[in-house]
Protein backbone atom coordinates (compact mmCIF):
# COMPACT_ATOMS: atom_id res chain seq x y z
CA UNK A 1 145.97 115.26 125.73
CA UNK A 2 146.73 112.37 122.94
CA UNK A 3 143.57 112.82 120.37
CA UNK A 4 145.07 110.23 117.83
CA UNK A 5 142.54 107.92 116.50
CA UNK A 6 143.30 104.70 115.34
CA UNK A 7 141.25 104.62 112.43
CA UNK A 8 141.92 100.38 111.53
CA UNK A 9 140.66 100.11 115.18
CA UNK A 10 137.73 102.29 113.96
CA UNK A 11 136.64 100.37 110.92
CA UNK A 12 137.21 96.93 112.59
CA UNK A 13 140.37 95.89 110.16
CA UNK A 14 143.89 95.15 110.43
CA UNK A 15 146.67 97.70 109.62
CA UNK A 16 147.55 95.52 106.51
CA UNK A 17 143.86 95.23 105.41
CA UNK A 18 143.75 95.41 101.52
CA UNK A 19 141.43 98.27 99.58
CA UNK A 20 138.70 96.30 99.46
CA UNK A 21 138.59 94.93 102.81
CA UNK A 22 138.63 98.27 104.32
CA UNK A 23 135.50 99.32 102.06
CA UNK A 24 133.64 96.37 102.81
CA UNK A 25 134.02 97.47 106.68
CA UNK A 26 133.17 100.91 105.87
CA UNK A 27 129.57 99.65 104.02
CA UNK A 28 128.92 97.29 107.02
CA UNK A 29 129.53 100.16 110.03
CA UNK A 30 128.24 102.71 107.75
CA UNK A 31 124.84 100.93 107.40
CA UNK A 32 125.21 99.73 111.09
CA UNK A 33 125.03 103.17 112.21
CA UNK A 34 122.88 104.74 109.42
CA UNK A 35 121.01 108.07 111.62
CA UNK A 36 118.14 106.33 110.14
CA UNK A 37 119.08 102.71 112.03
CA UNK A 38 121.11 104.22 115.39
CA UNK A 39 119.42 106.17 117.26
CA UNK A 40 122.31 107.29 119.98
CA UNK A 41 122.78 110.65 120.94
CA UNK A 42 126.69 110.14 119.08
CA UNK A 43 125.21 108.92 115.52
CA UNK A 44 126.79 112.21 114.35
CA UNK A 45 130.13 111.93 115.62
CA UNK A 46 130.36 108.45 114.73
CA UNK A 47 129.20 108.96 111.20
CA UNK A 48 132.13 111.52 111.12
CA UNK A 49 134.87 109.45 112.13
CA UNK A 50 134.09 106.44 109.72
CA UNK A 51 133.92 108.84 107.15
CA UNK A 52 136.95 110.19 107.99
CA UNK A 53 138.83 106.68 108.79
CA UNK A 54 137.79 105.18 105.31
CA UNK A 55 138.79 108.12 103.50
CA UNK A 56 141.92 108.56 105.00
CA UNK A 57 142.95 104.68 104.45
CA UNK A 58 141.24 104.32 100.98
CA UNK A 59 143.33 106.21 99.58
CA UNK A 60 146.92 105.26 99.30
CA UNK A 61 148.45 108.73 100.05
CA UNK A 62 146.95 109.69 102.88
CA UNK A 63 147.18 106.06 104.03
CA UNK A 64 150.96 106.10 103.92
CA UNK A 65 150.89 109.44 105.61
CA UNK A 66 148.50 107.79 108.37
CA UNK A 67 150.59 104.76 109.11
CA UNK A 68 153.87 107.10 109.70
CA UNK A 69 151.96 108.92 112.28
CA UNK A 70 150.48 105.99 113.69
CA UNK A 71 153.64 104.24 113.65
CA UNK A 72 154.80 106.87 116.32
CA UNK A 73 151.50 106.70 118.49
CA UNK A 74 150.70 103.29 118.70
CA UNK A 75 153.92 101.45 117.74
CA UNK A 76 156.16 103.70 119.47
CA UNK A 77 158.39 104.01 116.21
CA UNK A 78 159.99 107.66 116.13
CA UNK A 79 159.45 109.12 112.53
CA UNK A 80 161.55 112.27 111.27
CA UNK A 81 160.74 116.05 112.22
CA UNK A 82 160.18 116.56 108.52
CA UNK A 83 157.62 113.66 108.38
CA UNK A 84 155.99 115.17 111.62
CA UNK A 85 155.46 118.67 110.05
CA UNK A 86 153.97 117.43 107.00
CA UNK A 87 149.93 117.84 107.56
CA UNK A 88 148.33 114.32 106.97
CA UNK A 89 146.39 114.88 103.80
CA UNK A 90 142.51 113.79 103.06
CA UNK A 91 141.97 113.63 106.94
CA UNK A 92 140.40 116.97 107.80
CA UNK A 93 139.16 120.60 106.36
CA UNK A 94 135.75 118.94 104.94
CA UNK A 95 133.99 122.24 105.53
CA UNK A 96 133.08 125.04 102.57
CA UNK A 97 135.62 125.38 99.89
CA UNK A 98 136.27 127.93 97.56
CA UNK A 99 134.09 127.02 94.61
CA UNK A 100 135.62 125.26 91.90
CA UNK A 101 137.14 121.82 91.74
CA UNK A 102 138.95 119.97 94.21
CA UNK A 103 139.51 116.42 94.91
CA UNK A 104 139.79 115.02 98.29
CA UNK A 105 141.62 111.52 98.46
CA UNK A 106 139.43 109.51 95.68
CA UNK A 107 136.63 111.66 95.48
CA UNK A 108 135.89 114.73 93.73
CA UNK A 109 133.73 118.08 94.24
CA UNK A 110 132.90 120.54 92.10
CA UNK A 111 130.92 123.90 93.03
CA UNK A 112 129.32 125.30 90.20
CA UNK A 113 126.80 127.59 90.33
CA UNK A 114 123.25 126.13 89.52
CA UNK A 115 121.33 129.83 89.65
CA UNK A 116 123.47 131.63 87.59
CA UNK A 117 122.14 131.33 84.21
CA UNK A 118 118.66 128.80 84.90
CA UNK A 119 117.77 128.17 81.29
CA UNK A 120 121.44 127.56 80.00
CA UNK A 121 123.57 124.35 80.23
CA UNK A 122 126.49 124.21 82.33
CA UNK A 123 130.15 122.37 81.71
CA UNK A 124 131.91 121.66 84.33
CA UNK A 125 135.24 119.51 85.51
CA UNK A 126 134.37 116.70 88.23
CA UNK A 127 138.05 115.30 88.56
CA UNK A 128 139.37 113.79 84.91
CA UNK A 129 135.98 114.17 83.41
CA UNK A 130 134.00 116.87 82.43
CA UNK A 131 130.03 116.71 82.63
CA UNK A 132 127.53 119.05 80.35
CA UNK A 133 124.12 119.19 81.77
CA UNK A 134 121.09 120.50 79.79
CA UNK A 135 118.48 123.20 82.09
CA UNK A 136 116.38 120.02 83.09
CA UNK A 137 119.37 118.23 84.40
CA UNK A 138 120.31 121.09 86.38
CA UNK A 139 116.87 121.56 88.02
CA UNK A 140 116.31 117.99 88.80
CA UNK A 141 119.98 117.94 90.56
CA UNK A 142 119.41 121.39 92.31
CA UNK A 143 115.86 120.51 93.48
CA UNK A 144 116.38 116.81 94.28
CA UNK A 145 119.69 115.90 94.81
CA UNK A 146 120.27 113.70 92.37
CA UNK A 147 121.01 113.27 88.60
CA UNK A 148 120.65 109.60 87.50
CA UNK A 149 122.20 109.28 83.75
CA UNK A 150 124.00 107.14 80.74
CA UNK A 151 126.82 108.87 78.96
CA UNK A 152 125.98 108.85 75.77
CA UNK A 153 125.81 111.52 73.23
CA UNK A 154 122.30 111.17 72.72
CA UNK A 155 121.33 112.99 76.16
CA UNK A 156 124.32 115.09 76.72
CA UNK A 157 126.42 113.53 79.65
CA UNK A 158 129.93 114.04 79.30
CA UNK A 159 131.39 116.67 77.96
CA UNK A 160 133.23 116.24 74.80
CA UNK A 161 136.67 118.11 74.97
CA UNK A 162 137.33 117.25 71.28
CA UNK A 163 136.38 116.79 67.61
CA UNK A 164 137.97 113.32 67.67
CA UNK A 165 136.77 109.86 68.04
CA UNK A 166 134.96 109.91 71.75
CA UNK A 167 136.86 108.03 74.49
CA UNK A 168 134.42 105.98 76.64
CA UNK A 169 134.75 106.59 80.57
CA UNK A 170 134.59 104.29 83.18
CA UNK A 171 132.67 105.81 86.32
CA UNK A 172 133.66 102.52 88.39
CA UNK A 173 137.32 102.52 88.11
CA UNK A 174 138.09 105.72 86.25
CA UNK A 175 139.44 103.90 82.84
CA UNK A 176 139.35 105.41 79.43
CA UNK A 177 139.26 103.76 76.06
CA UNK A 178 138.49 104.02 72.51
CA UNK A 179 135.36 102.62 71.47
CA UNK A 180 135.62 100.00 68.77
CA UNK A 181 132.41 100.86 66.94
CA UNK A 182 132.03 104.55 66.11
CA UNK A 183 129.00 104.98 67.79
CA UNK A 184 130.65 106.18 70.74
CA UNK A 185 129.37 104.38 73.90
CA UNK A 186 129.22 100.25 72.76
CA UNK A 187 127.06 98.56 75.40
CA UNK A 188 130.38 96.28 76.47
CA UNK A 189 132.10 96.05 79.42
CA UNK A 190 134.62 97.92 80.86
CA UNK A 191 138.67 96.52 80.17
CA UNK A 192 140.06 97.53 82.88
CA UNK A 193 137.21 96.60 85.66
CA UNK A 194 134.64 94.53 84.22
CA UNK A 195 131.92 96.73 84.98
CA UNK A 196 129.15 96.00 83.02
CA UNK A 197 127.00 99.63 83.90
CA UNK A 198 130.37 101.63 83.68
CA UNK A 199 128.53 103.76 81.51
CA UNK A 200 126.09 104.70 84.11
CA UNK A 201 126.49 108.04 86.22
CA UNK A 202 124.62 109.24 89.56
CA UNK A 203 125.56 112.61 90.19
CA UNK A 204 124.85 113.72 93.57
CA UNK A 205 124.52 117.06 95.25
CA UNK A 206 124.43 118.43 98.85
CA UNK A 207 121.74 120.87 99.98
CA UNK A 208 123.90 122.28 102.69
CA UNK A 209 127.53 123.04 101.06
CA UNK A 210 126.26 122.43 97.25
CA UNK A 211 128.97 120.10 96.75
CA UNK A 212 128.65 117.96 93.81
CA UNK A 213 130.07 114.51 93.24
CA UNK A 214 129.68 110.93 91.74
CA UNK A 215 128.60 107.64 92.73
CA UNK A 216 131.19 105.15 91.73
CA UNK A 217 128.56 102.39 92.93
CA UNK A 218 125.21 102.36 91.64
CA UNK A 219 123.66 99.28 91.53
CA UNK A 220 123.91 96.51 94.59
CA UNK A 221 126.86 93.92 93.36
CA UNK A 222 125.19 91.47 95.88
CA UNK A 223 121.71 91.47 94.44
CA UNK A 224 123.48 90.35 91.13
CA UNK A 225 123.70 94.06 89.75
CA UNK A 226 119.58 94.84 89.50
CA UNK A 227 118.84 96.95 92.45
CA UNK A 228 120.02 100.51 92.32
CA UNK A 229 121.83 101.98 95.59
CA UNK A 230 119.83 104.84 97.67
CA UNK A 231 122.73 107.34 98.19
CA UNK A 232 121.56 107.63 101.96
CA UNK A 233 122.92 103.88 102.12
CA UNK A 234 126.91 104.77 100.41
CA UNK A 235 126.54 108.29 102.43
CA UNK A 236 124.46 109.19 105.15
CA UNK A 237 126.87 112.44 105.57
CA UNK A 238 127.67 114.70 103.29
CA UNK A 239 131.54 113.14 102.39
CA UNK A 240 132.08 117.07 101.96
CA UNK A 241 130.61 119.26 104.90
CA UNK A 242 129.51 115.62 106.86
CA UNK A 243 126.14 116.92 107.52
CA UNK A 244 122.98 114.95 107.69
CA UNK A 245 119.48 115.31 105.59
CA UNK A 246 121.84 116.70 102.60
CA UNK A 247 119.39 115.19 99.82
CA UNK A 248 116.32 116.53 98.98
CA UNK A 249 114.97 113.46 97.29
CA UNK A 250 115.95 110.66 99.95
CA UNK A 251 114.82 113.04 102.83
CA UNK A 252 111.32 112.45 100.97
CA UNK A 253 111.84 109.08 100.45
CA UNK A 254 112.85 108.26 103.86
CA UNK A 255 110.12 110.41 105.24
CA UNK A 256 108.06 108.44 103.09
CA UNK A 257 109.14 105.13 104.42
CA UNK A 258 108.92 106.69 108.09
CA UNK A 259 105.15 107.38 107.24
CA UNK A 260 104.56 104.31 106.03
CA UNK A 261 105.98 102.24 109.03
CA UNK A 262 104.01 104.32 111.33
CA UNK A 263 100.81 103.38 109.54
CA UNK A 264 101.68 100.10 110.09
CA UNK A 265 102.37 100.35 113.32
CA UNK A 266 98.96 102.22 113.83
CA UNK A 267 97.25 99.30 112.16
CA UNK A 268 98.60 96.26 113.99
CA UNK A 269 97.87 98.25 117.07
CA UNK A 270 94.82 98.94 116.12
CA UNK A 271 93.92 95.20 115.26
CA UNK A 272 95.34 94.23 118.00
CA UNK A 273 93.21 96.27 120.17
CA UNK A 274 90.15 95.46 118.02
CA UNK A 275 91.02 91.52 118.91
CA UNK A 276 90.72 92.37 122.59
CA UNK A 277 87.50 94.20 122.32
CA UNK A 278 86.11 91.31 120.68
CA UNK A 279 87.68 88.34 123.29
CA UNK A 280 86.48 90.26 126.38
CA UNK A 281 82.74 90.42 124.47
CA UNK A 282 83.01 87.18 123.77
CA UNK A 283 83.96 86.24 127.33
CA UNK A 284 81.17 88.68 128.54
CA UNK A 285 78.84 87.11 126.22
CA UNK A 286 79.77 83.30 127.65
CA UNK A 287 79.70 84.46 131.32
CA UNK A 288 76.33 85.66 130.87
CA UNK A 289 74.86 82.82 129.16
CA UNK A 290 76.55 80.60 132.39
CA UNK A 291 75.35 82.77 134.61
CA UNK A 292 71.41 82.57 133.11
């Protein structure tokens, strides 16, 4: 049985979409069929398959890969046996890792261990920059989720890897660059993107696989850069072991808003009861005088 999935069919683009096409798609289905918003019996599996479909065309690798073997599904186009054998990278084995650091199409995990030593920082490598978080950092990230920060050598942030002149670091687009000032972090924009928080960081953790990664988008571009992003909204999986409920902090937060909307609910109801009550004894209250 053919299991190929056409993943531009998936995310609603053509084959030739650009980059940012296919992530605008991605946002739209992703929020479209948020567990939170869709409430079908398959909100899992199709969580899992936009997931997989924008991670597997977002990056160009994997993409290339992808349109060889869709070339010979849906196209009918015969590709090589060497181009058949070759596994099509960035579109499966999501599960548990072995701890350390890995990058999967244009996002990277790291594993490190958050209960080894509680009241020591930690360094570690999340894809071409390192991160040094002080005991508080670690406990907010391992009990909430998330890790909200400016890098900046005030508060710790990045790791320094040496005694020179400290490169600034894009978390949008990846770019690096040498301050002009020697204060380190100038509050500029970024050259190569534009990005006026690129100095901002939300480091994000899963309470299922304790896979840690970043952000790249933190505040809504739409909203003219002032709201900040609730990670449920850019992942309601897990990108790593694509499992639900993975952040301690927006489980509360959603929980919260759950509450909140079933209050209201309880009050218009109520009201709307209490309206009745008081047109029937109204009614009652005419009929009798009519009938006196």
């Amino acid at each position: 049985m053919d299991t190929f999935t056409d993943y531009y069919a998936v995310l609603g683009v053509d084959s030739h979409a650009s980059a940012s096409t296919i992530k605008a798609a991605f946002k739209k289905l992703a929020l479209k069929y948020h567990p939170d918003v869709y409430k079908g019996l398959d909100a899992q599996e199709r969580m899992r398959v936009l997931l997989t479909a924008y991670q597997t065309l977002s990056d160009p690798t994997s993409r290339r890969d992808y349109d060889m073997l869709r070339a010979e599904h849906i196209l009918d186009s015969p590709v090589s046996t060497q181009e058949k054998k070759q596994p099509l990278r960035g579109t499966g084995g999501y599960g548990m890792q072995a701890r350390g650091t890995r990058r999967d199409n244009q996002r990277a995990f790291a594993f490190p261990d958050l209960d080894a030593t509680p009241l020591t920082p930690i360094t570690f490598q999340l894809g071409d920059v390192g991160y040094h978080l002080w005991p508080d950092d670690i406990y907010c990230l391992k009990n909430d989720g998330i890790l909200r920060g400016v890098a900046n050598g005030s508060n710790g942030g990045l790791a320094q890897t040496s005694k020179q002149r400290p490169e600034n670091y894009c978390h949008r687009c990846h770019h690096h660059w040498i301050p002009v000032s020697t204060a380190g972090v100038s509050r500029t924009i970024c050259p190569s993107c534009k990005a006026g928080d690129w100095a901002e960081y939300m480091l994000l953790r899963c309470a299922h696989c304790h896979a840690i990664f970043e952000s790249e988008e933190i505040r809504d571009k739409i909203l003219g850069n002032s709201q900040l992003y609730h990670p449920y909204e850019l992942f309601p999986l897990c990108p790593n072991c694509r499992r639900s409920e993975w952040c301690p902090a927006e489980n509360a937060r959603v929980d919260d808003l759950r509450a909140a909307k079933a209050r209201r609910r309880a009050i218009l109801w109520m009201s709307v009861f209490a309206i009745a009550v008081l047109f029937i004894a109204i009614m009652a209250l005419m009929l009798t005088r009519l009938g006196s």
